[in-house]
N, C-alpha and C. Protein backbone atom coordinates (compact mmCIF):
# COMPACT_ATOMS: atom_id res chain seq x y z
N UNK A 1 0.83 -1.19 0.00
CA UNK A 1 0.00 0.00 0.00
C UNK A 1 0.88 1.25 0.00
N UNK A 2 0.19 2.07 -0.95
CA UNK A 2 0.97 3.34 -1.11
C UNK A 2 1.44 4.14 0.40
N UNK A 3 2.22 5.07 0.26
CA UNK A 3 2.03 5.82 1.91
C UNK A 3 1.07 6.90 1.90
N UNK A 4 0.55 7.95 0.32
CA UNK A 4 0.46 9.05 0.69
C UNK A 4 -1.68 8.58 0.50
N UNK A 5 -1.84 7.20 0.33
CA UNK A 5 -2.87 6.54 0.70
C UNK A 5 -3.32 6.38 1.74
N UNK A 6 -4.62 7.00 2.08
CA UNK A 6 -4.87 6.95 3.61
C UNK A 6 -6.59 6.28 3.40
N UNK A 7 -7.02 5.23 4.34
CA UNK A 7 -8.09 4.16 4.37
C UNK A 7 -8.28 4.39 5.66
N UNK A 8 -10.08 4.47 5.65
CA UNK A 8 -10.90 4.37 6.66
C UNK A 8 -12.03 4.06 7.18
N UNK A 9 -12.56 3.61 8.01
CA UNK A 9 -14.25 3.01 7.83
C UNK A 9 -15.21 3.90 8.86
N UNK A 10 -16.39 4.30 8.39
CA UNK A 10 -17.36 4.92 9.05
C UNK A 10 -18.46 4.24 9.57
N UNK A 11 -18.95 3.74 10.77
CA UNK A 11 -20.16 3.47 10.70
C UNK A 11 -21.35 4.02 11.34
N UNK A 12 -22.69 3.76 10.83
CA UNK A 12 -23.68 4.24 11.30
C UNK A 12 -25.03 3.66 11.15
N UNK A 13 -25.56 2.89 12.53
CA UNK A 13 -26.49 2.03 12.26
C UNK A 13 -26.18 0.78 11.65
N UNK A 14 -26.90 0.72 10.24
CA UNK A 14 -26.33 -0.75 9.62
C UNK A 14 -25.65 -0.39 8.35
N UNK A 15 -25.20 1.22 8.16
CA UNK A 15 -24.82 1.20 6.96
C UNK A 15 -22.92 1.62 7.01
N UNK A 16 -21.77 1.01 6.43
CA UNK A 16 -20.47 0.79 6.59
C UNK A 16 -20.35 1.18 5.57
N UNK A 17 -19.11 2.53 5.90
CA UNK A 17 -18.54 3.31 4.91
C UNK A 17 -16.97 3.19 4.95
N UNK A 18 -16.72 2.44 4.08
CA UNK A 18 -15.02 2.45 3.68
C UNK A 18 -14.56 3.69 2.29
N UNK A 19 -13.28 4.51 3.31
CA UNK A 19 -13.18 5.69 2.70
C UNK A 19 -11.82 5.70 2.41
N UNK A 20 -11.45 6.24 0.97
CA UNK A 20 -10.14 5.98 0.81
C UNK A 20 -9.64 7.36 -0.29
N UNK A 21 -8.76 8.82 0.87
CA UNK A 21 -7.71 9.56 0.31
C UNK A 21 -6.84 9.45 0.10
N UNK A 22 -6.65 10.61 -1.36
CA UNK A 22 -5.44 10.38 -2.01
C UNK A 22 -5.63 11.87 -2.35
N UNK A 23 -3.72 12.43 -2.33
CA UNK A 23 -3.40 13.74 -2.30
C UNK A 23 -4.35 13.81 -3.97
N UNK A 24 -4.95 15.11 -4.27
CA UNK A 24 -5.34 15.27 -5.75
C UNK A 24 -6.26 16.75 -5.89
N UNK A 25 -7.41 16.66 -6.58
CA UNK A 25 -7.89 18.02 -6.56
C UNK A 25 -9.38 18.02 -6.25
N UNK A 26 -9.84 16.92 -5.32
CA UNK A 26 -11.24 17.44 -4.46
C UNK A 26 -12.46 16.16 -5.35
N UNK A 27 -11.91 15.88 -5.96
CA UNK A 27 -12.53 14.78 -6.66
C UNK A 27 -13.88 13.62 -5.93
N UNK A 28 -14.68 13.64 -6.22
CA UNK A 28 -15.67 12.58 -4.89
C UNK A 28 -15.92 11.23 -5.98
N UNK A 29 -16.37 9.90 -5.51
CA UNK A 29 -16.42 9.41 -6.23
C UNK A 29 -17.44 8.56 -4.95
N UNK A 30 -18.35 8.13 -4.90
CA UNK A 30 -19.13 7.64 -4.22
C UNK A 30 -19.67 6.12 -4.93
N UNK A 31 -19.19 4.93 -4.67
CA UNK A 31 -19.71 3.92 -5.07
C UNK A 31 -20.12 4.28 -6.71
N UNK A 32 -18.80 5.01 -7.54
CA UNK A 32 -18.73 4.84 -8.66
C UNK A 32 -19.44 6.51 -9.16
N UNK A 33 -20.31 7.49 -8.30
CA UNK A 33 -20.91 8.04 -9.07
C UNK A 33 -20.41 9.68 -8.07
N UNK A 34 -20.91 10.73 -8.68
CA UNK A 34 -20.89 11.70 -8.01
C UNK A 34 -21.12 12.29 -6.74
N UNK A 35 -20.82 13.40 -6.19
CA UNK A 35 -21.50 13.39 -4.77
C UNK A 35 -22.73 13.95 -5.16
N UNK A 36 -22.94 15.03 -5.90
CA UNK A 36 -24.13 15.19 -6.04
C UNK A 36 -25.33 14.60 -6.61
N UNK A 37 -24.41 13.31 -7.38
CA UNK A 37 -25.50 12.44 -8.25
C UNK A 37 -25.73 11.36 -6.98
N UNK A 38 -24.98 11.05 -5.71
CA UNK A 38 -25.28 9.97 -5.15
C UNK A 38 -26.15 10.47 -3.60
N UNK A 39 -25.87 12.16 -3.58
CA UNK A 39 -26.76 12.22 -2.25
C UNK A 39 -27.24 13.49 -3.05
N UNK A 40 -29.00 13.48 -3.85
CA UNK A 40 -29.24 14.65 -4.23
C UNK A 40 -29.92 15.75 -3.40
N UNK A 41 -29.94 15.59 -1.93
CA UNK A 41 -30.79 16.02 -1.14
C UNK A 41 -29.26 17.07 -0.46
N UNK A 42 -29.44 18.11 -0.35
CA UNK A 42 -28.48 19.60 0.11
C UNK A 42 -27.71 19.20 1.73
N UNK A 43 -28.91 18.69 1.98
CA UNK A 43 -28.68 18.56 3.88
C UNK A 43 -27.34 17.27 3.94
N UNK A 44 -27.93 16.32 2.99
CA UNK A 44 -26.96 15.41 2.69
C UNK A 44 -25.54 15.44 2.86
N UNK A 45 -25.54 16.31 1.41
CA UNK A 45 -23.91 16.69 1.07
C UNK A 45 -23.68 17.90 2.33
N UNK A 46 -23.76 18.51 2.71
CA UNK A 46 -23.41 19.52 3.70
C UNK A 46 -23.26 18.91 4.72
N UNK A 47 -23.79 17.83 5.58
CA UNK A 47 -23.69 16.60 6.32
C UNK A 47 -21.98 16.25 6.30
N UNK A 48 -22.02 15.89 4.86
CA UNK A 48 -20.80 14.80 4.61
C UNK A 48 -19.24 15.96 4.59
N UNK A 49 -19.89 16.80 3.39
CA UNK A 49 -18.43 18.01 3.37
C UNK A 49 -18.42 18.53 4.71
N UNK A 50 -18.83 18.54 5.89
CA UNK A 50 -18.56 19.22 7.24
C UNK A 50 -17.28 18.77 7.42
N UNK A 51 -17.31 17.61 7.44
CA UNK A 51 -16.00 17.64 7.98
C UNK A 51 -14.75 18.32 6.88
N UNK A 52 -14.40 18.33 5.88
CA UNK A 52 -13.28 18.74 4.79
C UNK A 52 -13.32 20.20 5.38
N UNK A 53 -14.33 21.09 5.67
CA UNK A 53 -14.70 22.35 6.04
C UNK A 53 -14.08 22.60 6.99
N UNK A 54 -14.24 21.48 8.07
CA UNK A 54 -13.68 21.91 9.25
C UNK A 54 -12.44 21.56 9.36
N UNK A 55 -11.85 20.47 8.63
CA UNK A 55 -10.27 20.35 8.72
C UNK A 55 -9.69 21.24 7.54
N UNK A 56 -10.05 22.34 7.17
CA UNK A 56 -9.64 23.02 6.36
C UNK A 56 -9.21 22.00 5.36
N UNK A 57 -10.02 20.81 4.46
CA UNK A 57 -8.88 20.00 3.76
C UNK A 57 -9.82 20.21 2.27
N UNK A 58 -10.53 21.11 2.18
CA UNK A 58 -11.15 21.17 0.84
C UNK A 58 -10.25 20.96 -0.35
N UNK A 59 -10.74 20.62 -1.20
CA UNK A 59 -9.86 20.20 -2.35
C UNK A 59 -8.21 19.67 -2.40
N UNK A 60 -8.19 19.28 -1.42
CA UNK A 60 -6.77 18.59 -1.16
C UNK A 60 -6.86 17.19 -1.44
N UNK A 61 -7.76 16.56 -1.23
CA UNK A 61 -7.69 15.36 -1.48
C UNK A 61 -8.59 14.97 -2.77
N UNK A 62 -8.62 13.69 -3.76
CA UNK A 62 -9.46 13.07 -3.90
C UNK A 62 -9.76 11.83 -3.01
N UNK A 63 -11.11 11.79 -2.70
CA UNK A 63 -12.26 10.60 -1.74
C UNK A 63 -12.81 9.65 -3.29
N UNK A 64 -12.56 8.16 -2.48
CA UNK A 64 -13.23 7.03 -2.83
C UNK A 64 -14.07 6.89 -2.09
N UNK A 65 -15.43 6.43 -1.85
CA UNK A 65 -15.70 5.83 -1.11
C UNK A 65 -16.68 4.67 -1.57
N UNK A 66 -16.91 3.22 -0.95
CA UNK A 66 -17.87 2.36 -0.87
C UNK A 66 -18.18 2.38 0.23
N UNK A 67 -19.76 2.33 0.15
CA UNK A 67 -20.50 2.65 1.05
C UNK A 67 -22.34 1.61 1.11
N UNK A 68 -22.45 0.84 1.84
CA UNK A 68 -23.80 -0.02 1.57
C UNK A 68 -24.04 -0.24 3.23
N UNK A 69 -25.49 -0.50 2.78
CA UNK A 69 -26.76 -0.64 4.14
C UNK A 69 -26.90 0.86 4.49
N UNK A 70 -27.97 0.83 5.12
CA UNK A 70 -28.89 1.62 5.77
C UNK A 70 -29.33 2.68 5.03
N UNK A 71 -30.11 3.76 5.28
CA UNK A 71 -30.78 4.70 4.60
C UNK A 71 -29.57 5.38 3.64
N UNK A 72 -30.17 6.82 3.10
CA UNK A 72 -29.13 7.51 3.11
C UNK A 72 -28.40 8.78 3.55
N UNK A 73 -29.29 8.96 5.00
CA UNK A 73 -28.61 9.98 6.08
C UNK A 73 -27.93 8.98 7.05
N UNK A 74 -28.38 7.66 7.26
CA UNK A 74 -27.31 6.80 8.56
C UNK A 74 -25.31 6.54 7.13
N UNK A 75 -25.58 6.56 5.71
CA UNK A 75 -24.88 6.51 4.93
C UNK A 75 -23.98 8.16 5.21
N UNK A 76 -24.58 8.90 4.93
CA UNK A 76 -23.93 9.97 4.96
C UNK A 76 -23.11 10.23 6.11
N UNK A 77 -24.01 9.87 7.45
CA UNK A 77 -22.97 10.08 8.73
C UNK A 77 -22.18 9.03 8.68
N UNK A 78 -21.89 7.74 8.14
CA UNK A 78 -21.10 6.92 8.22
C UNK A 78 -19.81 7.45 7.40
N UNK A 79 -20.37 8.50 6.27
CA UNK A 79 -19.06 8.51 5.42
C UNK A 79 -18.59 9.58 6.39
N UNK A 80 -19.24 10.56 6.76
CA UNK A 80 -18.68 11.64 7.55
C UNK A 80 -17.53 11.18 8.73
N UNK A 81 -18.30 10.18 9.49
CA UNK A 81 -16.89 9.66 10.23
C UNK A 81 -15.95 9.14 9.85
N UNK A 82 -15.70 8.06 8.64
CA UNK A 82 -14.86 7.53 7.87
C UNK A 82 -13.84 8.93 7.45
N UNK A 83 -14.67 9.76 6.95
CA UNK A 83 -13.73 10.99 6.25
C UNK A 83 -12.98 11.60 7.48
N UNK A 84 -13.34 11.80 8.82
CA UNK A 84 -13.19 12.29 9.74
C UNK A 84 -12.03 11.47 10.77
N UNK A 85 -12.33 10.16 10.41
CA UNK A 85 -10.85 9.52 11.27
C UNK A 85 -10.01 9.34 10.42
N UNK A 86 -9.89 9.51 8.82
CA UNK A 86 -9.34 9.06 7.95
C UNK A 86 -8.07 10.32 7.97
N UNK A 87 -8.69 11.49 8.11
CA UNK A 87 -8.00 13.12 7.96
C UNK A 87 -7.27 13.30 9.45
N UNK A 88 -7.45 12.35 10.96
CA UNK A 88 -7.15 12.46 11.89
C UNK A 88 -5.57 11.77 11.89
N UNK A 89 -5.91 10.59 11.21
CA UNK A 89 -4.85 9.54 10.49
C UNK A 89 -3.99 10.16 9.78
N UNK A 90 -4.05 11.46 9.30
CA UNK A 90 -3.02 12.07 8.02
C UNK A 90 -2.31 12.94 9.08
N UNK A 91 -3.10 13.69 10.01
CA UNK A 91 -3.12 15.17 10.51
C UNK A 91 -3.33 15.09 12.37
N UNK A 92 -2.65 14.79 12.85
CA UNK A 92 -3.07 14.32 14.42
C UNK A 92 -3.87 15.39 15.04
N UNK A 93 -3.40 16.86 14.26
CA UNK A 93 -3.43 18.14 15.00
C UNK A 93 -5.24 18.64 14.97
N UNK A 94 -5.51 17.76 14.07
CA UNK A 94 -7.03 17.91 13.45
C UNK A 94 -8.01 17.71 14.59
N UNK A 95 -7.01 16.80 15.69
CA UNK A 95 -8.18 15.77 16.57
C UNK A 95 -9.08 17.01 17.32
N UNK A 96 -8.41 17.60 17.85
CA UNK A 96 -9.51 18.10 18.95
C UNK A 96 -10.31 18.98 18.16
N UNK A 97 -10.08 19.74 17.05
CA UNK A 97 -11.21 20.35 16.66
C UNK A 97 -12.43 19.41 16.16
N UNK A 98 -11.90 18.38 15.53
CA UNK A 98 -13.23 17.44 15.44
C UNK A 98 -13.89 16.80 16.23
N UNK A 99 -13.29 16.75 17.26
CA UNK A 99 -13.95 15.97 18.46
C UNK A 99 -14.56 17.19 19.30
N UNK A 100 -14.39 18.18 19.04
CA UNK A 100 -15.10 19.29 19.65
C UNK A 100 -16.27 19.12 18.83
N UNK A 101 -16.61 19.05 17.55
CA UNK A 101 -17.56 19.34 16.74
C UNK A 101 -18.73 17.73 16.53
N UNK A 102 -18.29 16.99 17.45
CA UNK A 102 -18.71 15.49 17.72
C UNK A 102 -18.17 15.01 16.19
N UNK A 103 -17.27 15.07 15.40
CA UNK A 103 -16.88 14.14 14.20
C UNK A 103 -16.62 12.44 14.34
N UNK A 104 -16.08 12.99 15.53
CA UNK A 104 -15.45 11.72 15.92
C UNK A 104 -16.10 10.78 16.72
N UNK A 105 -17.07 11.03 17.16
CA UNK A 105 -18.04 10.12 17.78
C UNK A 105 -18.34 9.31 17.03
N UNK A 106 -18.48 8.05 17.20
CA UNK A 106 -19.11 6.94 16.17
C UNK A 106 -20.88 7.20 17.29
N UNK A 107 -22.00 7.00 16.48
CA UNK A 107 -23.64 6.74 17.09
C UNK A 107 -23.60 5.54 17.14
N UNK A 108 -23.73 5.46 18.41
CA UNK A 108 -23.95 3.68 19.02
C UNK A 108 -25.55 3.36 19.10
N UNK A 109 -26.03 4.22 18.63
CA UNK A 109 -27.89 4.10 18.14
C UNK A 109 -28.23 2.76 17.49
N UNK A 110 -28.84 1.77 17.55
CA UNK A 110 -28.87 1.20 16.55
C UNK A 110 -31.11 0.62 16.93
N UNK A 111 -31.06 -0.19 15.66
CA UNK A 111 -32.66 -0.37 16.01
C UNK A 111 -32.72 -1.59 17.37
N UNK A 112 -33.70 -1.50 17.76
CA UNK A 112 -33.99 -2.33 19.18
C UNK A 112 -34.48 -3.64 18.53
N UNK A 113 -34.33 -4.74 19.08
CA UNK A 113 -35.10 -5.97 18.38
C UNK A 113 -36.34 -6.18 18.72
N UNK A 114 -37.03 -7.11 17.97
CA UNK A 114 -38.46 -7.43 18.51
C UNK A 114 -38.64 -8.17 19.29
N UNK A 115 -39.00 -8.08 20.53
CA UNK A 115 -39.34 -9.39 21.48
C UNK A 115 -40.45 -9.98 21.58
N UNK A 116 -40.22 -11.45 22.06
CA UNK A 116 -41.62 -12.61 21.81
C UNK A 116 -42.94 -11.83 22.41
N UNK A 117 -43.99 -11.93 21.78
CA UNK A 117 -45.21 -12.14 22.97
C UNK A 117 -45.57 -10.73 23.00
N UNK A 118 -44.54 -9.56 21.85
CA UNK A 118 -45.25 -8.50 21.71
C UNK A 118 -45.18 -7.90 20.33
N UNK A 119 -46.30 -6.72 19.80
CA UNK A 119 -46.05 -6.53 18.36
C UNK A 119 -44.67 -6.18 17.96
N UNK A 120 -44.48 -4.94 18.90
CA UNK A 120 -42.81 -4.30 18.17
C UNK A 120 -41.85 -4.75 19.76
N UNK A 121 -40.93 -3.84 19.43
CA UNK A 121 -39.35 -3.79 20.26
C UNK A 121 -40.57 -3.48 21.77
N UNK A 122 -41.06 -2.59 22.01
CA UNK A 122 -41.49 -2.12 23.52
C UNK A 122 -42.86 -2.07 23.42
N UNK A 123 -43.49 -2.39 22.68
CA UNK A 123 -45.21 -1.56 22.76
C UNK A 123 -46.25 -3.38 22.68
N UNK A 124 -47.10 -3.14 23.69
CA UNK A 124 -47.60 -4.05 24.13
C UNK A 124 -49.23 -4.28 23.45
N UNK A 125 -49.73 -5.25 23.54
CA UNK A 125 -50.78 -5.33 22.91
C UNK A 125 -52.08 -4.69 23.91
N UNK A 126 -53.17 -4.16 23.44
CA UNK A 126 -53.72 -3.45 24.29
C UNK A 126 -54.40 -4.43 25.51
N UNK A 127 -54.48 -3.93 27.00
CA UNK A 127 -54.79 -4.81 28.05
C UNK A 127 -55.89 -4.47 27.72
N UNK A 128 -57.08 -6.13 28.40
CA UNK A 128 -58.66 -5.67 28.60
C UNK A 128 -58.93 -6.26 30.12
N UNK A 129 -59.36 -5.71 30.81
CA UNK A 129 -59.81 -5.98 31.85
C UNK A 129 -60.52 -7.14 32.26
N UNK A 130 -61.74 -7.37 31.03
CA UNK A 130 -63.01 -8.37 30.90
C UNK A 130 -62.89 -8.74 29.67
């Protein structure tokens, strides 16, 4: 593996984002397609570029990323952390401003399972008295 290659994984919920910079000119490539062709919703991409913003690393790099499962806002925060430990990995000095800004938090959220003997995860079938 190259050195000036830097690999990282994001997760969130059930969806796993493997992210992979390389020094170049800002380039996105998202499971083959654009950023704007792969998240067309604004909140999305502004989501994901937070972090490049905040490590001052705009257009410094080109981003690979593969990215599958879950919606595509638990996707977006997955790439966001991937991009976010990936730039911590290049740049040590990066850490505390991102961890001030929660980047670096992985969401340990995930869905609750269903248990026996009721419809969903917590909600009970209605009691009758008689």
């Amino acid at each position: 593996m190259m050195a000036d290659l830097i690999q990282s994984v994001g997760r969130r919920k059930t969806a796993v984002a493997r992210v992979i910079l390389r020094p170049g000119g800002g380039a996105w490539s998202i499971n083959g397609r654009t950023l704007e062709n792969y998240f067309p919703r604004a909140s999305h991409r502004i989501r994901v570029e937070e972090t490049l913003k905040t490590a001052d690393a705009e257009g410094r790099y080109d981003i690979q990323i593969r990215v599958n499962g879950g919606g595509l806002t638990c996707q977006a925060d997955a790439i966001r952390l991937g991009l976010a430990r990936a730039l911590v990995s290049q740049d040590e000095e990066i850490r505390k401003t991102l961890r001030s800004k929660g980047m670096l938090t992985r969401d340990a959220r995930k869905v609750e399972r269903k248990k026996p003997g009721r419809p969903k995860a917590r909600k009970r079938f209605q009691f009758s008295k008689r």
